[in-house]
Protein backbone atom coordinates (compact mmCIF):
# COMPACT_ATOMS: atom_id res chain seq x y z
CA UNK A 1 -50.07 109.19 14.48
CA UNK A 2 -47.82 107.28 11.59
CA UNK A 3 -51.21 107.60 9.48
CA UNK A 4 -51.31 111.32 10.15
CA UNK A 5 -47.57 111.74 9.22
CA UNK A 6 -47.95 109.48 5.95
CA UNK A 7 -51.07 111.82 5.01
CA UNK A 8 -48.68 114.66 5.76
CA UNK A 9 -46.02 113.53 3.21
CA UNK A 10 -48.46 112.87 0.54
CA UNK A 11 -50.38 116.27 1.01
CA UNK A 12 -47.09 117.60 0.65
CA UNK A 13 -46.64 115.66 -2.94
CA UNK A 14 -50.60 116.67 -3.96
CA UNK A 15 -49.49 120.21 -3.29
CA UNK A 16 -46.08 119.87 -5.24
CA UNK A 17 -47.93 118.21 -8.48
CA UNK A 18 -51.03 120.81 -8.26
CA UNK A 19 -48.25 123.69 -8.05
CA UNK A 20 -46.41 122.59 -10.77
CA UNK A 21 -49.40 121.66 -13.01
CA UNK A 22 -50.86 124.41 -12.63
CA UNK A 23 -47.84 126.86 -13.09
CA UNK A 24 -47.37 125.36 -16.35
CA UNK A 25 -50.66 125.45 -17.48
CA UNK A 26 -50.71 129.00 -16.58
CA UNK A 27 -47.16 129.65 -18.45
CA UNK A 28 -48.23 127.45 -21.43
CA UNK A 29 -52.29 128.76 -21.28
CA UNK A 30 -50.20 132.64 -21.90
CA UNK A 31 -47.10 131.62 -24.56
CA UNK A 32 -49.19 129.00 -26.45
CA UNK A 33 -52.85 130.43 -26.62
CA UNK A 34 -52.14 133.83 -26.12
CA UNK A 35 -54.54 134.60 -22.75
CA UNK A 36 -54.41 137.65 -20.75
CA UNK A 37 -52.13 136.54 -17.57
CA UNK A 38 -54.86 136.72 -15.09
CA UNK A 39 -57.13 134.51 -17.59
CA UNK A 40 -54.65 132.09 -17.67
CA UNK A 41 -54.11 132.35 -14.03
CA UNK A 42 -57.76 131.77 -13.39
CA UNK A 43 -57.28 128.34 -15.37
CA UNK A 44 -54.15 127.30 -13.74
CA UNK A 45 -55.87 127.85 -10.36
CA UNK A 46 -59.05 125.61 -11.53
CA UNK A 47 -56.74 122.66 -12.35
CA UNK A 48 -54.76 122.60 -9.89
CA UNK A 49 -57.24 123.56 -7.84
CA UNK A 50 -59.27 120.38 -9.36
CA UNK A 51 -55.98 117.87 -9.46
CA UNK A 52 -55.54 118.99 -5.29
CA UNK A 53 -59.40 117.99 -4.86
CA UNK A 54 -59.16 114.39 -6.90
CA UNK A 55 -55.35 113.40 -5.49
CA UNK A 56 -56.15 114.37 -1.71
CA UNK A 57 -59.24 112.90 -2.17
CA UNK A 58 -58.25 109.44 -3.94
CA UNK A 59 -54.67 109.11 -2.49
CA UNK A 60 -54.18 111.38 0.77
CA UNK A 61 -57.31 110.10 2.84
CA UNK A 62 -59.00 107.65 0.51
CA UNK A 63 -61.97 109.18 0.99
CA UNK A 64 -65.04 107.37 -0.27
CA UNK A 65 -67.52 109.63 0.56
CA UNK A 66 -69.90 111.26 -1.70
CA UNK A 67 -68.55 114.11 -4.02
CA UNK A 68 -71.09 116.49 -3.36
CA UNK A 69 -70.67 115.71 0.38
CA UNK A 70 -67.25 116.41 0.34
CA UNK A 71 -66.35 119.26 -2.86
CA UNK A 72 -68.69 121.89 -1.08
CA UNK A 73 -66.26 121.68 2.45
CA UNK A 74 -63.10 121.20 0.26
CA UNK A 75 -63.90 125.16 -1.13
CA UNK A 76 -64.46 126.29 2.07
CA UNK A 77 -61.36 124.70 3.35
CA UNK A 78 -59.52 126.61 0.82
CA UNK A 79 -61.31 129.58 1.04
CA UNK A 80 -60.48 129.99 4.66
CA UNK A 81 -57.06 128.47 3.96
CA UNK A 82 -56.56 131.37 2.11
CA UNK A 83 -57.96 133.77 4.07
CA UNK A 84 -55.47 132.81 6.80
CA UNK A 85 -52.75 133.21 4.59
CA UNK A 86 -54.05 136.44 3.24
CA UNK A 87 -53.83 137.79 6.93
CA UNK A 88 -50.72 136.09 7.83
CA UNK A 89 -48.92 138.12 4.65
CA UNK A 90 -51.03 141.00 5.66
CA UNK A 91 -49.22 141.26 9.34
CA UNK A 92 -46.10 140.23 8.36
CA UNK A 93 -46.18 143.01 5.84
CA UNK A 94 -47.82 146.27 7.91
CA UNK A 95 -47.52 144.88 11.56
CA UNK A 96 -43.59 143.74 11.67
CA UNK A 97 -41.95 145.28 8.63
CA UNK A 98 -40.87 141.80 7.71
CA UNK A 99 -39.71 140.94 3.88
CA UNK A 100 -41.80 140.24 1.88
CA UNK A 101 -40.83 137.35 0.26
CA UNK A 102 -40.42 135.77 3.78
CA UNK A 103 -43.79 137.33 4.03
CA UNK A 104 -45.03 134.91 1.38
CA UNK A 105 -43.45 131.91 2.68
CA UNK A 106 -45.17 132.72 6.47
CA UNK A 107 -48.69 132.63 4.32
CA UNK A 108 -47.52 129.99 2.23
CA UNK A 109 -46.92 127.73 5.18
CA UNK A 110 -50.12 128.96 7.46
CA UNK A 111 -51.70 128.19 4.45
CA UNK A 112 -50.77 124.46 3.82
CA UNK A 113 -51.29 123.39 7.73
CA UNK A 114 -54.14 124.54 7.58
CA UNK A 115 -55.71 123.59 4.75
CA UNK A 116 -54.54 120.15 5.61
CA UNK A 117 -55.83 120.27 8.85
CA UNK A 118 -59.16 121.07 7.98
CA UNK A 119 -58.95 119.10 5.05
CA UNK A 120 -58.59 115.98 7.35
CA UNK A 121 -60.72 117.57 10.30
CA UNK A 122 -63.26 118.96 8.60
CA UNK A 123 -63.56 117.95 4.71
CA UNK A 124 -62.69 114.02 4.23
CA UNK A 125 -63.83 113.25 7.83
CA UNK A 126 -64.68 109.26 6.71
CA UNK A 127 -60.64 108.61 6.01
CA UNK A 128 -59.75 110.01 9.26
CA UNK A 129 -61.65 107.04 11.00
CA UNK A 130 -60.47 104.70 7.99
CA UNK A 131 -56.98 105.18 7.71
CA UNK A 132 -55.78 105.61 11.69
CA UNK A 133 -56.34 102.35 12.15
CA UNK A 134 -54.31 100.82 9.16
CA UNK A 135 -50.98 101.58 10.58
């Protein structure tokens, strides 16, 4: 359970850093090189997208499992990550009139459980049985 909530608090970190990187490559991708906005957001996705993989991989569940085992479940685990959170906006929006930027924040959250749920379910399944028993 400690092991759990320690992978918690560092998913939380992963997500923080990717955010961040990857808002500012997006900002600096636009003022400095001049991309089309949804260019550059396409390459602020990728590396934060890629800094979230290598991070939750490494640090989160010390996962030592093959690359290509693990990258191919890590896109589906955001893919359906986002899928949830595409719904959970969707509702909030159409279903119960609710704001929506506390629309956002409902998908934003939905999101993040579960992508770290599955993440540790479902994609890095080898530091599950690792780390629960080093605390």
């Amino acid at each position: 359970m400690i092991a759990t909530i320690w992978q918690g608090i560092r998913f939380g970190v992963v997500g923080l850093a990717n955010t961040s990187i990857g808002l500012l490559t997006i900002y600096a991708t636009i003022y400095f090189l001049g991309s089309p906005p949804l260019a550059a957001n396409a390459i602020g996705y990728a590396i934060g997208f890629a800094i979230s993989f290598v991070l939750n991989r490494r640090w989160t569940f010390e996962d030592t499992l093959s690359i290509s085992h693990v990258l191919p479940r890590y896109f589906l685990a955001a893919a359906s990550s986002y899928i949830l959170n595409f719904i959970a906006v969707f509702i909030c929006l159409h279903y119960f009139n609710v704001n929506p930027y506390f629309s956002q924040l409902v998908g934003i959250a939905l999101y993040t459980i579960s992508m770290f749920f599955i993440s540790k379910f479902f994609v890095f399944t080898k530091s599950q049985n690792d780390c629960d028993g080093l605390i």
